[in-house]
C-alpha atoms as a PDB file:
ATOM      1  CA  UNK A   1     123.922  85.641 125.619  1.00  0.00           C
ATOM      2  CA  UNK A   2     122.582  84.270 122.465  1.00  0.00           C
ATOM      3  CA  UNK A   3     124.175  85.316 119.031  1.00  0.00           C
ATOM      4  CA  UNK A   4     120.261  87.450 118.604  1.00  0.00           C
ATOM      5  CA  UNK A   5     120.348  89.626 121.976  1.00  0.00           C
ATOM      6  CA  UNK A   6     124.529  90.525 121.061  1.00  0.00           C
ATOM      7  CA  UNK A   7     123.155  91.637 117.743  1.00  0.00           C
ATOM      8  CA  UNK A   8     120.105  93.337 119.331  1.00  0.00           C
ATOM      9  CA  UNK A   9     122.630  95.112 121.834  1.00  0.00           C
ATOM     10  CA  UNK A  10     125.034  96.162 118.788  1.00  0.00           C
ATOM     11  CA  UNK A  11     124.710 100.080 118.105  1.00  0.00           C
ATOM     12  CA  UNK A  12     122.661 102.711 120.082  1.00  0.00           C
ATOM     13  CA  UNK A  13     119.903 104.478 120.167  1.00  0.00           C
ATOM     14  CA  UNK A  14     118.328 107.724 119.140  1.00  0.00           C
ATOM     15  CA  UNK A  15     115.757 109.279 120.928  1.00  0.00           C
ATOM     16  CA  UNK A  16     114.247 112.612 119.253  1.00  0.00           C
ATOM     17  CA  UNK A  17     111.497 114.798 120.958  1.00  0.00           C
ATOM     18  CA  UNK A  18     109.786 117.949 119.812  1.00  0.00           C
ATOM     19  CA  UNK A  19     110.665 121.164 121.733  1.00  0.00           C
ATOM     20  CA  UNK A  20     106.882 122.007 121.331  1.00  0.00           C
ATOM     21  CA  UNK A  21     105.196 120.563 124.631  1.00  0.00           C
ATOM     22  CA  UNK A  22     108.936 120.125 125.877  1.00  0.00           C
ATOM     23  CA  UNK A  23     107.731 120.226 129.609  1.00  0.00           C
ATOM     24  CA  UNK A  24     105.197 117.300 128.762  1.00  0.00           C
ATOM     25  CA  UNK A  25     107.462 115.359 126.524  1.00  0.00           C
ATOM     26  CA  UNK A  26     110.244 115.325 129.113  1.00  0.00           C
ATOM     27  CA  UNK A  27     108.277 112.688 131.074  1.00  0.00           C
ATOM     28  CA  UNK A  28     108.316 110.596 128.454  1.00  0.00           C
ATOM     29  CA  UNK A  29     111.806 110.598 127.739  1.00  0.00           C
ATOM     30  CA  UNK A  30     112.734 110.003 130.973  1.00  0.00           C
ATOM     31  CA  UNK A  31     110.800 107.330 131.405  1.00  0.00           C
ATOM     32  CA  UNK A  32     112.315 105.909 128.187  1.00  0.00           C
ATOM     33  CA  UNK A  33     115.222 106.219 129.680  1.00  0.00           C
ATOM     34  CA  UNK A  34     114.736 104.873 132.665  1.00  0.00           C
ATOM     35  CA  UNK A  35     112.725 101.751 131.297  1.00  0.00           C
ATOM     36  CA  UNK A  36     115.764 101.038 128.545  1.00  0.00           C
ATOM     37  CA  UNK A  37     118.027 100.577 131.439  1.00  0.00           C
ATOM     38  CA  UNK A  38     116.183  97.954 133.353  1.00  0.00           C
ATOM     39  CA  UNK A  39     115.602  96.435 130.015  1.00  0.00           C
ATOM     40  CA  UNK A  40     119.534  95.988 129.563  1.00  0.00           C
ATOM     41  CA  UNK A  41     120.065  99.195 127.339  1.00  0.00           C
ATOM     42  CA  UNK A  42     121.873 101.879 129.694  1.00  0.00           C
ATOM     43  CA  UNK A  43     121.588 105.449 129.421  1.00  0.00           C
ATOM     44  CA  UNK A  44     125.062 105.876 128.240  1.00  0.00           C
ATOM     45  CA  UNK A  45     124.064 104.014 124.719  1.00  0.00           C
ATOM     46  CA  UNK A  46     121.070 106.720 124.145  1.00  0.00           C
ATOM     47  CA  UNK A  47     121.656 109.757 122.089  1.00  0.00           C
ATOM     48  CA  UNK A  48     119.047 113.001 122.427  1.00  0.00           C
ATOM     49  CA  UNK A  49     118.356 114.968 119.899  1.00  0.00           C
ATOM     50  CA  UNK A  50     115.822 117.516 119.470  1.00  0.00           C
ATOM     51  CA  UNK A  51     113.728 119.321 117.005  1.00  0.00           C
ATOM     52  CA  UNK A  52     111.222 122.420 116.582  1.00  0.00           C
ATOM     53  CA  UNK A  53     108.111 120.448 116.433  1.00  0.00           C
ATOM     54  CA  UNK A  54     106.611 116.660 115.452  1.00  0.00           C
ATOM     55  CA  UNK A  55     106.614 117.960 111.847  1.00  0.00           C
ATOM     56  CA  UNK A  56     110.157 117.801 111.777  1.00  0.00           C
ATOM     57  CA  UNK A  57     110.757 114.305 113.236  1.00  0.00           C
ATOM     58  CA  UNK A  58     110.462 112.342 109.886  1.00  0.00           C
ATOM     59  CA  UNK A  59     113.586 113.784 108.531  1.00  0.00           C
ATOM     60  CA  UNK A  60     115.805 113.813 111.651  1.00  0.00           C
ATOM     61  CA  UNK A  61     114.647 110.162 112.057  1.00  0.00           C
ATOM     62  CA  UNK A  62     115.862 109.527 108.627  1.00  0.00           C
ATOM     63  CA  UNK A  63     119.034 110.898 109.013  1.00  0.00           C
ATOM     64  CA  UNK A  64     119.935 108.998 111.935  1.00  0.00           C
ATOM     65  CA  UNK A  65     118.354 106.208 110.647  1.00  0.00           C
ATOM     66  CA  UNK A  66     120.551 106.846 107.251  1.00  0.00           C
ATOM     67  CA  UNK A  67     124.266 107.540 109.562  1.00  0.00           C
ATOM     68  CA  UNK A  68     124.540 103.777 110.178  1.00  0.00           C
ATOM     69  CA  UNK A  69     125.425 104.706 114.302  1.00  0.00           C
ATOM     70  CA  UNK A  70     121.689 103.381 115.718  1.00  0.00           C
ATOM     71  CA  UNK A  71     119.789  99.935 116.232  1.00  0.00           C
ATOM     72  CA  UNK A  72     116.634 102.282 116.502  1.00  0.00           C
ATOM     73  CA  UNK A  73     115.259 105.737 116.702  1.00  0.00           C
ATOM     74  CA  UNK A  74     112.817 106.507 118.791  1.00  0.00           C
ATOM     75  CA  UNK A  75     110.499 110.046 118.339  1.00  0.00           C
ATOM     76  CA  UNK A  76     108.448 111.593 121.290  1.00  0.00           C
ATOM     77  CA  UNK A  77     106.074 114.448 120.035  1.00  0.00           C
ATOM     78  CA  UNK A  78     102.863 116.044 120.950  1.00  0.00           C
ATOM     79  CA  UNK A  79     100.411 116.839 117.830  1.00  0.00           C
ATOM     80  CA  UNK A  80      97.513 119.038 119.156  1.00  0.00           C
ATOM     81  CA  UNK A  81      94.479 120.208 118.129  1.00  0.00           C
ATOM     82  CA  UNK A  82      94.127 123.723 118.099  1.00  0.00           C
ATOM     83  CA  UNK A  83      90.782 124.018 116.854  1.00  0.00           C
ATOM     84  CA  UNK A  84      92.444 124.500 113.778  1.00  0.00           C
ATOM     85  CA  UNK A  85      91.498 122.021 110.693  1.00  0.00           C
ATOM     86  CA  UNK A  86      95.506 121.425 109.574  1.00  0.00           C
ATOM     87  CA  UNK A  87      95.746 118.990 112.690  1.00  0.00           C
ATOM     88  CA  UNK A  88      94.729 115.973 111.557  1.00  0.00           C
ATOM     89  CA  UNK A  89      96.920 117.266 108.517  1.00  0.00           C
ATOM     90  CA  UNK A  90     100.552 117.276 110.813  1.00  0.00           C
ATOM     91  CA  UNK A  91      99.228 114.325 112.356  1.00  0.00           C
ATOM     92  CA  UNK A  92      98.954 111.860 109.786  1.00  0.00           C
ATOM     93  CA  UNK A  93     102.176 113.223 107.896  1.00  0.00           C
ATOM     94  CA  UNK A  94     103.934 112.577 111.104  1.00  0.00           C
ATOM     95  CA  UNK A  95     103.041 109.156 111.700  1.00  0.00           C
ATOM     96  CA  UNK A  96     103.242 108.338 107.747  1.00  0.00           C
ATOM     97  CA  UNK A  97     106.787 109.993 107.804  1.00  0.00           C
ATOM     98  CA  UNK A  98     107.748 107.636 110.554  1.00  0.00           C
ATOM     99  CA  UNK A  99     106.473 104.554 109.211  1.00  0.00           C
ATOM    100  CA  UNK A 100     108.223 105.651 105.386  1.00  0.00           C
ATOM    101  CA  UNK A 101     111.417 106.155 107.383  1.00  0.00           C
ATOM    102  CA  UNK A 102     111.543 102.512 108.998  1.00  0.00           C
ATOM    103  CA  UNK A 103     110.531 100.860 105.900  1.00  0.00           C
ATOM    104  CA  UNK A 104     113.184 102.364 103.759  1.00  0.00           C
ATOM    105  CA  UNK A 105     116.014 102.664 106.038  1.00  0.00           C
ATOM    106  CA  UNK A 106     115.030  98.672 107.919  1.00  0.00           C
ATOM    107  CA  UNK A 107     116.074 100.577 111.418  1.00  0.00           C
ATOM    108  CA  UNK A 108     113.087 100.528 113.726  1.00  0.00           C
ATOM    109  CA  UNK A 109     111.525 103.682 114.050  1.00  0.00           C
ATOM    110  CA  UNK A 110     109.104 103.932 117.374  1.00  0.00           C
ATOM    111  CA  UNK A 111     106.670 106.438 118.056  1.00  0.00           C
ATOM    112  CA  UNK A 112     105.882 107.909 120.836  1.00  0.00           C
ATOM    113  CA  UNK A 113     103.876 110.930 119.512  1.00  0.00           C
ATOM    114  CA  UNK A 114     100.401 111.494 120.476  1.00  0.00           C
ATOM    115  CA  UNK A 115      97.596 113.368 118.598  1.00  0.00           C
ATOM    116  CA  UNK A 116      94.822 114.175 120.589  1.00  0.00           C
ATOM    117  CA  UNK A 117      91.807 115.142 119.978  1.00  0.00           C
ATOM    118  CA  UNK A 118      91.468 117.488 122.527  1.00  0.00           C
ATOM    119  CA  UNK A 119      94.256 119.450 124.204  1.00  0.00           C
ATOM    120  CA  UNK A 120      93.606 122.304 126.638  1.00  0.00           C
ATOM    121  CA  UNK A 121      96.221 124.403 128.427  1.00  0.00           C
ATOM    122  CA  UNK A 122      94.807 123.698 131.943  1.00  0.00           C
ATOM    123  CA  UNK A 123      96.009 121.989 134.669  1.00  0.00           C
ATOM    124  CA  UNK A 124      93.885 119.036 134.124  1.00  0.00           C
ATOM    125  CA  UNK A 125      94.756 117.741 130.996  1.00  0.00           C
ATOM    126  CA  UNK A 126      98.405 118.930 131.198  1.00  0.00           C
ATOM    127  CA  UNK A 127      98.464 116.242 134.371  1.00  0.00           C
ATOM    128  CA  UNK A 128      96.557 113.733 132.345  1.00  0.00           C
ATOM    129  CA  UNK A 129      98.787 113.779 129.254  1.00  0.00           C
ATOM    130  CA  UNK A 130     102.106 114.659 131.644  1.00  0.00           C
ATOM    131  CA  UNK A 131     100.825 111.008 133.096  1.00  0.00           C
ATOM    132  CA  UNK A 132      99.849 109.631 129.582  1.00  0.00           C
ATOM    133  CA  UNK A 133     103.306 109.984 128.120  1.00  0.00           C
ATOM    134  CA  UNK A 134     105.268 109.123 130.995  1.00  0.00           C
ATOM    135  CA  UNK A 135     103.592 105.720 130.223  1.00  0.00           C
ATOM    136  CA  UNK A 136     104.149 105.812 126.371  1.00  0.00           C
ATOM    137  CA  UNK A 137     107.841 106.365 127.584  1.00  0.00           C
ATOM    138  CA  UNK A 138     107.686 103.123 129.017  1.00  0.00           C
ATOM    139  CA  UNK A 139     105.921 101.391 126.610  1.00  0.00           C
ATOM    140  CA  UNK A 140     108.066 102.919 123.643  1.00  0.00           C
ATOM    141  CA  UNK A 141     111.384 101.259 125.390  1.00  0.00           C
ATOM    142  CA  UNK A 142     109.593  98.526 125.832  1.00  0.00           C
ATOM    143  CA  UNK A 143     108.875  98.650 122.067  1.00  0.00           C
ATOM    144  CA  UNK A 144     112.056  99.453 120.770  1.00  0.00           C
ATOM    145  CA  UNK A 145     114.081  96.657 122.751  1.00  0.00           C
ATOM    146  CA  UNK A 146     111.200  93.948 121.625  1.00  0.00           C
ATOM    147  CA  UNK A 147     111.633  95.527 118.293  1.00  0.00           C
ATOM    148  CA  UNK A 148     115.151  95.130 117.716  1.00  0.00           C
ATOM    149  CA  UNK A 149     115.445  92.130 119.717  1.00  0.00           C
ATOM    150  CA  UNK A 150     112.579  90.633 117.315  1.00  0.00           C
ATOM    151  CA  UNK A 151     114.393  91.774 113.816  1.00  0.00           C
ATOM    152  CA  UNK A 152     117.646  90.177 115.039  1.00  0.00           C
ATOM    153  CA  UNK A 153     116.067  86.849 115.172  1.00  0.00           C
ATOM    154  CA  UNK A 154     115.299  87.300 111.827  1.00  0.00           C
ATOM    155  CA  UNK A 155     116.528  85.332 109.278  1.00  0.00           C
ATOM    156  CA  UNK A 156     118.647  87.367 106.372  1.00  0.00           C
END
C-alpha cells in the first residue's frame, strides 16, 4: 500500500442525514455504506449521526469536521419544494454551508442532498427519488474515497 492510500485510510468517516425524508434518505445511506466497503472503507470506520433537517447539516458537518476524528463527512438530505418560495432559500444555504465547511476546515465535505424541483408525496416520485438517492449513495462513497484518496496525494 502506497504511503497516499495509508494516509487516505487514516481516520473515519462521518455520515450525517436529515431525519426529514428519513425513509428516502435511508437508501442512500445504505448504499453509502455498502459502496465504502467494497471500496476498502468498512462499515465499522463510519460514524451516523443525524439531524432535524438539511438546514442543520452545515454546522454538524463543521463540528465533526472541527473534532479532528474524520478523513471526511459526508451529508445526505432531501430539500423540497413545497410550493413555498423559501426553497430555493434552504437550498442554496445548504449547499453554500457545505462547501464553507470544507474550505475552512480542509476535511472533505460530500453532498449527497438533493433539491428538487418538484416533490410530491405519491408513490411515484417517492420510488423515483427512493431509486435516485440510493444511487447518490453510491456515487457519494465513491466521491468521498476518490476525494480523500486525491488530497493525500497532495503535496503539503
Amino acid at each position: 500500500m502506497s504511503t497516499e492510500e495509508v494516509a487516505a485510510n487514516e481516520g473515519r468517516v462521518a455520515f450525517v442525514a436529515a431525519r426529514w425524508h428519513a425513509d428516502l434518505l435511508e437508501s442512500c445511506r445504505s448504499e453509502f455504506i455498502a459502496e465504502s466497503g467494497r471500496l476498502g472503507t468498512p462499515e465499522s470506520e463510519i460514524d451516523l449521526f443525524e439531524v432535524a433537517g438539511a438546514f442543520e447539516l452545515p454546522l454538524t458537518a463543521k463540528r465533526l469536521a472541527q473534532s479532528g476524528r474524520y478523513r471526511a463527512v459526508v451529508c445526505s438530505g432531501l430539500v423540497v419544494d413545497g410550493g413555498i418560495y423559501r426553497h430555493e432559500f434552504v437550498a442554496a444555504a445548504v449547499i453554500d454551508g457545505l462547501m464553507a465547511v470544507q474550505l475552512e476546515t480542509e476535511v472533505p465535505v460530500i453532498s449527497a442532498v438533493l433539491t428538487p424541483q418538484s416533490f410530491h408525496e405519491h408513490e411515484t416520485h417517492h420510488e423515483f427519488f427512493a431509486e435516485h438517492l440510493r444511487t447518490k449513495g453510491r456515487e457519494a462513497a465513491q466521491a468521498c474515497s476518490g476525494t480523500v484518496a486525491a488530497l493525500a496525494a497532495l503535496p503539503g
